[in-house]
N, C-alpha and C. Protein backbone atom coordinates (compact mmCIF):
# COMPACT_ATOMS: atom_id res chain seq x y z
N UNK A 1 0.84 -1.16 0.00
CA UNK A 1 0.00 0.00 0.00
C UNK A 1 0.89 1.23 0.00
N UNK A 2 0.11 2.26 -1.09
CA UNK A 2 1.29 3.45 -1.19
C UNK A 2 0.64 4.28 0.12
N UNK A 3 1.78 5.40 0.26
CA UNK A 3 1.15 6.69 0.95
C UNK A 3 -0.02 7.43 0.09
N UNK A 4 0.11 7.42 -0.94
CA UNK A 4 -1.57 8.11 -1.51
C UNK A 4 -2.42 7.28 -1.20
N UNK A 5 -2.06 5.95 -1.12
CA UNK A 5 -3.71 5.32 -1.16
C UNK A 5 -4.03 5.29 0.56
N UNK A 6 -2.74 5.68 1.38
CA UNK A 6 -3.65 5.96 2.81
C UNK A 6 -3.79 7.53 3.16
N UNK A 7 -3.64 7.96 2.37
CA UNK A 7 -3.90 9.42 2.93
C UNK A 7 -5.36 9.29 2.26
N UNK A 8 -5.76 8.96 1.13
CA UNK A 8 -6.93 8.84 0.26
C UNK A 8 -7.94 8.44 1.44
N UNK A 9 -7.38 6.85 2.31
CA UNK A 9 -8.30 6.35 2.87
C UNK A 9 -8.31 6.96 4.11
N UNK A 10 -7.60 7.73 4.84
CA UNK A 10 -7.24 8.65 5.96
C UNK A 10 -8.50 10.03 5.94
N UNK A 11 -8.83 10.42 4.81
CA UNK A 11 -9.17 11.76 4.62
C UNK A 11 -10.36 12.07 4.93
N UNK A 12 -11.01 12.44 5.46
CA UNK A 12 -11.97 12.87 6.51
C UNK A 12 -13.10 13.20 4.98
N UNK A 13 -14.40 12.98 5.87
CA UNK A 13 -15.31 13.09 5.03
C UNK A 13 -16.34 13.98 4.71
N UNK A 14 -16.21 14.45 3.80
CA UNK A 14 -17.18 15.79 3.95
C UNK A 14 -18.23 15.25 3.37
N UNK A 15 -19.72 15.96 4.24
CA UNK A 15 -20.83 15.89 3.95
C UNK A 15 -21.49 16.56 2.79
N UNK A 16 -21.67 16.48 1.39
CA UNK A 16 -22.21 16.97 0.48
C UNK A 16 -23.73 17.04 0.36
N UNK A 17 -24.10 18.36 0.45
CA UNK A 17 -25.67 19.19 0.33
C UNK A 17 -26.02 17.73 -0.78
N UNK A 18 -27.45 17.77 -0.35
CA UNK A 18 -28.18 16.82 -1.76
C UNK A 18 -28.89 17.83 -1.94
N UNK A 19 -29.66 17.67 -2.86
CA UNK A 19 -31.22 17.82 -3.70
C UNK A 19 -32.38 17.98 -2.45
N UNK A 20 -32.30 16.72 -1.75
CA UNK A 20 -33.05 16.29 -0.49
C UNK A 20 -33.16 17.14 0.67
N UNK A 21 -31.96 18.77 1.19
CA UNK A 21 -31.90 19.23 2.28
C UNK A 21 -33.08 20.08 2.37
N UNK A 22 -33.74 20.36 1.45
CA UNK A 22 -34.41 21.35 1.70
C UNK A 22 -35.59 20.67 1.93
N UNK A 23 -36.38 20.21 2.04
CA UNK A 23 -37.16 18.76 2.73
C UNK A 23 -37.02 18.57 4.42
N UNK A 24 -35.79 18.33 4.93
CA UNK A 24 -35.77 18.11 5.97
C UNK A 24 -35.90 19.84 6.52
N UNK A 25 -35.41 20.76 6.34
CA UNK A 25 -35.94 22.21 6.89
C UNK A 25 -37.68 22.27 6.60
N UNK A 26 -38.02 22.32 5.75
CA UNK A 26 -39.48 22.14 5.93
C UNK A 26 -40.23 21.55 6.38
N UNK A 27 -39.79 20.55 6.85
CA UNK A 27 -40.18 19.41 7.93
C UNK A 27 -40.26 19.86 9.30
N UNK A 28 -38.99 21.07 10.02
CA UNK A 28 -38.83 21.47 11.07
C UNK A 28 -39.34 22.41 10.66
N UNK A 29 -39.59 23.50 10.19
CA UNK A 29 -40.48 24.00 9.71
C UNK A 29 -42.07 24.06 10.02
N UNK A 30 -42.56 23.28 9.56
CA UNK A 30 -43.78 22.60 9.74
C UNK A 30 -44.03 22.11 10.94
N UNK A 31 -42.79 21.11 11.81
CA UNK A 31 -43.31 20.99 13.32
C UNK A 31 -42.78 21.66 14.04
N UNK A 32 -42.01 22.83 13.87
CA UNK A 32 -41.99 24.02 14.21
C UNK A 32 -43.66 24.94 14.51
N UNK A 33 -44.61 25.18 13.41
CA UNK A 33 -45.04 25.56 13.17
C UNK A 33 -46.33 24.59 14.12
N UNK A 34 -46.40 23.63 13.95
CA UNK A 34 -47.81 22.73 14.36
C UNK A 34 -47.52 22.95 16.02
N UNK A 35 -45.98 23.11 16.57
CA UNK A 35 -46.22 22.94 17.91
C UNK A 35 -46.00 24.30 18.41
N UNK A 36 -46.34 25.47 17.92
CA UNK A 36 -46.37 26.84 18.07
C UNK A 36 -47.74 27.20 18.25
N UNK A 37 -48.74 26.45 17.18
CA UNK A 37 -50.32 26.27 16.95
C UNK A 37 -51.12 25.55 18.15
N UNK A 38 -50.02 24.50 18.51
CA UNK A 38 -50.90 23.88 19.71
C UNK A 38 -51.09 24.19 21.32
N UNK A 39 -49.70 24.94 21.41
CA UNK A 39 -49.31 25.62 22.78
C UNK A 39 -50.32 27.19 22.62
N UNK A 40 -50.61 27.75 21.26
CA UNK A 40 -51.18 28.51 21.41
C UNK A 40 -53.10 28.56 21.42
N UNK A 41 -53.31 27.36 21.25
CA UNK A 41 -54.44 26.65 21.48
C UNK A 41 -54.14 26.26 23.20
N UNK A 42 -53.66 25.89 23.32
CA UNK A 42 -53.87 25.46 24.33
C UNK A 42 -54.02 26.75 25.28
N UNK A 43 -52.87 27.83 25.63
CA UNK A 43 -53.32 29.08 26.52
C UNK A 43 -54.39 29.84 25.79
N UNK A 44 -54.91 29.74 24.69
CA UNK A 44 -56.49 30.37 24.36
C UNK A 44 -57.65 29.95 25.10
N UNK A 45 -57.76 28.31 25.10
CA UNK A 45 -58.20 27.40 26.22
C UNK A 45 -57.91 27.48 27.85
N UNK A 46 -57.28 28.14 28.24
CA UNK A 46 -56.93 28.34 29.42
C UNK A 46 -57.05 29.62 30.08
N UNK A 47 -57.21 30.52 29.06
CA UNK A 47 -57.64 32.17 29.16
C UNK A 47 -59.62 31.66 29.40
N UNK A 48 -59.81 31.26 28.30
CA UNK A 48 -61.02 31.38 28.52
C UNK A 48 -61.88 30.37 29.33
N UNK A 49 -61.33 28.90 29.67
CA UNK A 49 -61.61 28.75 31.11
C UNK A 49 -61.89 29.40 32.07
N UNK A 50 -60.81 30.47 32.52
CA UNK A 50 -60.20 30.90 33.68
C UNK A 50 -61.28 32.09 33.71
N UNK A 51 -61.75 32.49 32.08
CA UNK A 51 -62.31 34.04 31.77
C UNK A 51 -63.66 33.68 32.18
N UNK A 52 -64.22 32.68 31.89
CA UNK A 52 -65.70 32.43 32.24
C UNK A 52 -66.12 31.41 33.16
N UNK A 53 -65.17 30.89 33.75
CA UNK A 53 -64.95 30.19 35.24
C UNK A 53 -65.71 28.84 34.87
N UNK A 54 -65.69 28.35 33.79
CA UNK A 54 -66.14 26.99 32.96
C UNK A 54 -65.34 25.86 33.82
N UNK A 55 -66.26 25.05 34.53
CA UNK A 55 -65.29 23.87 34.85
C UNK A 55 -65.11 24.28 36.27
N UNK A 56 -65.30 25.12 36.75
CA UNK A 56 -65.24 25.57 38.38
C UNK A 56 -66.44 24.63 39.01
N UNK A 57 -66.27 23.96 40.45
CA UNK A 57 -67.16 23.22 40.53
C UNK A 57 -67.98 23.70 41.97
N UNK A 58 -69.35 24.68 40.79
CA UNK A 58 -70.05 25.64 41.49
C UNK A 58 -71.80 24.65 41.96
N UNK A 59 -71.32 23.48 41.61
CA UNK A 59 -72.59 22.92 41.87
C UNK A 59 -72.27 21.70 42.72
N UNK A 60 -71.69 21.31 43.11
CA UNK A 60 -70.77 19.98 43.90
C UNK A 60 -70.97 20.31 45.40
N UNK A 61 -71.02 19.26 46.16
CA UNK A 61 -71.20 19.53 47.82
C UNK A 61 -72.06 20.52 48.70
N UNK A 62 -71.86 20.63 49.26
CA UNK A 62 -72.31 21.35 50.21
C UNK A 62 -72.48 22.90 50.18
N UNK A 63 -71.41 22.99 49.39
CA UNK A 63 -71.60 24.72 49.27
C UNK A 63 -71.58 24.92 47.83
N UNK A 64 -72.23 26.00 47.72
CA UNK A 64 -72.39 26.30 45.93
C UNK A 64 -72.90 27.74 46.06
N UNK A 65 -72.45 28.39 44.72
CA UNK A 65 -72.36 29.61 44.53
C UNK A 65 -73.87 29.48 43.59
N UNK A 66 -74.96 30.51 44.52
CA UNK A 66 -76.33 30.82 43.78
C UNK A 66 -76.24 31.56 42.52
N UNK A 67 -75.63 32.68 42.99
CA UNK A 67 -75.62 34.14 41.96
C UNK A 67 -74.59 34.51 42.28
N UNK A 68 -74.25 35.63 41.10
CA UNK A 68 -73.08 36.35 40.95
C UNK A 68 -73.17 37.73 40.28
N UNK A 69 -72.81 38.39 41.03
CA UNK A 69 -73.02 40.00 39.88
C UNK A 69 -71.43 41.36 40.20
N UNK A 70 -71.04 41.08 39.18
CA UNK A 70 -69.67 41.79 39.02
C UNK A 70 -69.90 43.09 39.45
N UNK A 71 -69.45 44.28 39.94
CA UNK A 71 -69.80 45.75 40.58
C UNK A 71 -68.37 46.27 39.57
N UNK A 72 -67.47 45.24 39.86
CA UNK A 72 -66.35 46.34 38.52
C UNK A 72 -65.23 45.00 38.43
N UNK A 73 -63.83 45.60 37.80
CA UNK A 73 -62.88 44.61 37.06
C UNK A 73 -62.81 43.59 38.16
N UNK A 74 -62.51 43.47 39.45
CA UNK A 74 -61.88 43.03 40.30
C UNK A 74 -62.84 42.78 41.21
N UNK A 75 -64.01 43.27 41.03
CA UNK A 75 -65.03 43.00 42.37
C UNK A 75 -66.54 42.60 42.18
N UNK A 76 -66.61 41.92 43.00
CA UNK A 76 -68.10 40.82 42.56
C UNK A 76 -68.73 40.81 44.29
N UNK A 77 -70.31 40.91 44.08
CA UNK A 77 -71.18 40.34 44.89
C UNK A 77 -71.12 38.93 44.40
N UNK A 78 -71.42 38.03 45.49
CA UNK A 78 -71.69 36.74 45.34
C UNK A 78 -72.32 35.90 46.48
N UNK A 79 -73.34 35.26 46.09
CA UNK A 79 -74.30 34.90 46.79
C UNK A 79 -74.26 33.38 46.92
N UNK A 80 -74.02 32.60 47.87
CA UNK A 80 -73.39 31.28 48.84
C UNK A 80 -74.33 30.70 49.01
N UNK A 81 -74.62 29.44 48.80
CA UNK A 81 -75.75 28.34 49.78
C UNK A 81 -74.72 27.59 50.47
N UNK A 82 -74.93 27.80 51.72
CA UNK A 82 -73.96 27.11 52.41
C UNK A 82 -75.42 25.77 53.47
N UNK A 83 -75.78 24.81 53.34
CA UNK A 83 -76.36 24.07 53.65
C UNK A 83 -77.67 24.49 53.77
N UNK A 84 -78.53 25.28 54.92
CA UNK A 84 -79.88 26.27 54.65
C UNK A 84 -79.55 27.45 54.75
N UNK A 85 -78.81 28.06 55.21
CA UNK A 85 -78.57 29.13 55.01
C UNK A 85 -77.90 30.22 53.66
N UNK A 86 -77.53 31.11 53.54
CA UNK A 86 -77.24 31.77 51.99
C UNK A 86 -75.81 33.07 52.82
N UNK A 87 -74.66 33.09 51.90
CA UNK A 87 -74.50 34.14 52.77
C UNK A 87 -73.98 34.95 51.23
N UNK A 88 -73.62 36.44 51.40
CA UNK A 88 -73.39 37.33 50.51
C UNK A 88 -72.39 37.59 50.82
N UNK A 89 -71.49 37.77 49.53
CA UNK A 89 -70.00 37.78 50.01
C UNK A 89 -69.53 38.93 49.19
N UNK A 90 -68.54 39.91 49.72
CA UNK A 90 -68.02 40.50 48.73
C UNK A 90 -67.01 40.55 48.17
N UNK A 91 -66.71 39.83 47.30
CA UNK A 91 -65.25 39.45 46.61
C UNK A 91 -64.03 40.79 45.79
N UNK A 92 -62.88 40.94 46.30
CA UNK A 92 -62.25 41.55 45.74
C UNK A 92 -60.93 40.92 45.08
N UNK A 93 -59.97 41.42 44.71
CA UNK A 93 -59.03 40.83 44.23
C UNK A 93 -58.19 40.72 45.30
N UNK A 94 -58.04 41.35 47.08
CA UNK A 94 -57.16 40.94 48.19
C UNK A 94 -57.79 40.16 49.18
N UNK A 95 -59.23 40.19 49.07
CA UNK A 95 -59.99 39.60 50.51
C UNK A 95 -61.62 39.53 49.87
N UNK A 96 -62.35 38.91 51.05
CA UNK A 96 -63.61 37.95 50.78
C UNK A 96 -64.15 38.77 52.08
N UNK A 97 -65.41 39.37 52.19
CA UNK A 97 -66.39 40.16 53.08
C UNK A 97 -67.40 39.66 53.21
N UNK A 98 -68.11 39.18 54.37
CA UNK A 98 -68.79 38.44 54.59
C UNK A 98 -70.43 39.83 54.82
N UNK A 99 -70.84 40.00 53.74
CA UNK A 99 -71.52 40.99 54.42
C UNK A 99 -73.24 40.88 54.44
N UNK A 100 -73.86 39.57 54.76
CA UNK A 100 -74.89 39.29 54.96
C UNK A 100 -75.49 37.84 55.02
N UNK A 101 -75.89 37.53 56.13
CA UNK A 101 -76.50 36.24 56.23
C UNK A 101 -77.80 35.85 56.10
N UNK A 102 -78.21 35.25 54.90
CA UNK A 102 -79.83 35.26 54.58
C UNK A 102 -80.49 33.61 55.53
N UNK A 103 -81.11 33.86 56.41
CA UNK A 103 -81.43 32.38 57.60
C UNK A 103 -82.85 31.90 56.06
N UNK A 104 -83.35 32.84 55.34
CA UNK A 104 -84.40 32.07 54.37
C UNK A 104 -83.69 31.88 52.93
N UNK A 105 -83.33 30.57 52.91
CA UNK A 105 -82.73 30.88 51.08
C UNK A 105 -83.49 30.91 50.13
N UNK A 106 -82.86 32.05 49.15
CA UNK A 106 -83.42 32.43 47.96
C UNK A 106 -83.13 31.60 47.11
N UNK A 107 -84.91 30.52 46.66
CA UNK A 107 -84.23 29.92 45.84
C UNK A 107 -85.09 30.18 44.19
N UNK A 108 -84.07 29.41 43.08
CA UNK A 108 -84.22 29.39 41.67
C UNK A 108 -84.69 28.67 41.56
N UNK A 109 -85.77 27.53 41.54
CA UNK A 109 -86.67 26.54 40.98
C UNK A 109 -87.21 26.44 40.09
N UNK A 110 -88.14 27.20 40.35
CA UNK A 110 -88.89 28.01 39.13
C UNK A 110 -88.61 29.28 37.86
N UNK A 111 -89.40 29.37 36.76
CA UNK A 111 -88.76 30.09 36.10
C UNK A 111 -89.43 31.89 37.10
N UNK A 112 -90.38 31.53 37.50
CA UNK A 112 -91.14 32.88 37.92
C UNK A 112 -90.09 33.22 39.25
N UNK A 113 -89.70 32.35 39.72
CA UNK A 113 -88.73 33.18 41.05
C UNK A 113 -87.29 33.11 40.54
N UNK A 114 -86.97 32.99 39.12
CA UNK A 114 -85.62 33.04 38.85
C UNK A 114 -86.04 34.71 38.24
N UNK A 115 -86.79 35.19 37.59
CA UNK A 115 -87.29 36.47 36.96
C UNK A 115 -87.28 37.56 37.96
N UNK A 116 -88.25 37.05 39.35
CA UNK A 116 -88.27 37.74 40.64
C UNK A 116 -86.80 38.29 41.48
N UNK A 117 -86.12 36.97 41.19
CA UNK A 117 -84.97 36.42 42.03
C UNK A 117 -83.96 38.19 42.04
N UNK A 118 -83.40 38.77 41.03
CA UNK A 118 -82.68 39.99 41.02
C UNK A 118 -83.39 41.06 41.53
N UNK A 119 -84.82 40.84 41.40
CA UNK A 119 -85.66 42.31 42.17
C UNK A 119 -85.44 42.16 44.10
N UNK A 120 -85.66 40.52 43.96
CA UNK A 120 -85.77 40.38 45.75
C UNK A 120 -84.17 40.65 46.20
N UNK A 121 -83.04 39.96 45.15
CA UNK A 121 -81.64 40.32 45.74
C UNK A 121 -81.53 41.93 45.69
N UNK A 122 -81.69 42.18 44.95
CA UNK A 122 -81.83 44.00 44.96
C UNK A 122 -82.10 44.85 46.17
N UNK A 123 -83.49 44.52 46.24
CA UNK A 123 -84.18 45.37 47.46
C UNK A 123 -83.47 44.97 48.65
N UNK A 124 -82.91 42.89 48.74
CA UNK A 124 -82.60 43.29 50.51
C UNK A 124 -80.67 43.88 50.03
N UNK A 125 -80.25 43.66 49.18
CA UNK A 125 -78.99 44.40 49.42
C UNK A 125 -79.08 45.94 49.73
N UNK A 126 -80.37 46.53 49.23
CA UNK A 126 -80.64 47.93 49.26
C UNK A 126 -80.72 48.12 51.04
N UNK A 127 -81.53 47.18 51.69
CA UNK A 127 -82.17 46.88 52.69
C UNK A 127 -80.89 46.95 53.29
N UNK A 128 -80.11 46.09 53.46
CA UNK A 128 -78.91 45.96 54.10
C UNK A 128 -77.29 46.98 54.22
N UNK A 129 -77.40 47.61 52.47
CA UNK A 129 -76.97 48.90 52.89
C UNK A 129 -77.47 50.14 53.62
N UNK A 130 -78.83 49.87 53.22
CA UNK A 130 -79.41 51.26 54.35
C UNK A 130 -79.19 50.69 55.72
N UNK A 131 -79.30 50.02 56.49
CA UNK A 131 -78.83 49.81 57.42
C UNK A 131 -77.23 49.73 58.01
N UNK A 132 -76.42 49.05 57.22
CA UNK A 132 -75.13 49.59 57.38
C UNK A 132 -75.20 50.95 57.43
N UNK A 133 -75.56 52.40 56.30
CA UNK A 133 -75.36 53.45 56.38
C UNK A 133 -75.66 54.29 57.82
N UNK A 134 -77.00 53.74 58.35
CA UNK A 134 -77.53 54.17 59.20
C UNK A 134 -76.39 54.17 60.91
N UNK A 135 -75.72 52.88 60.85
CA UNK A 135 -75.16 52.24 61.90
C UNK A 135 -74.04 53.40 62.07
């Protein structure tokens, strides 16, 4: 064996571009692209969970949330069945206010006392701030 024919077989191998490279970039490319689509599906799904409280489990056990009525971004009345009793809570974005205990619960059964149901929560919250004011 000469020295050319081992330097020949010695000589390191270079990888030559095919026809074919541009195939495999579009490939990453593409699942580039599909798993950019799915993560962004997925936090769209998770915004709007979170946005319309879907999947919260407001009907399960013992306690369950009757009604709900937003006052602004961060703050909500919300109205509790806690076994017979009902309590009104006032929710903010740092703390939870306990600001009325109904001993008769208001209930939704019917369609005629679900119609009623915001006039009667109305008047006793009215009821119950005039009395706070008064105190």
């Amino acid at each position: 064996m000469s020295i050319a024919n081992l330097l020949l077989f010695s000589a390191p191998v270079v990888a030559q571009p095919s026809a074919g490279g541009g195939v495999a970039t579009s490939q990453l490319l593409s699942l580039l692209f599909s798993l950019i689509t799915v993560l962004a599906i997925i936090l769209i799904l998770a915004w709007l969970l979170r946005r319309f409280n879907i999947g919260a489990a407001g009907g399960r056990g013992a306690m369950k949330v009757v009604a709900t009525l937003a006052l602004g971004r961060n703050e909500r009345v919300v109205l509790v069945s806690l076994g017979d009793k009902q309590l009104l809570l006032g929710v903010t974005g740092q703390q939870i206010n306990l600001l009325h205990t109904f001993d008769e619960p208001i209930s939704l059964d019917t369609a005629d006392s679900a119609q009623a149901m915001p006039l009667l929560f109305q008047e006793k919250l009215r009821g119950f701030l005039n009395k706070t004011e008064k105190s």
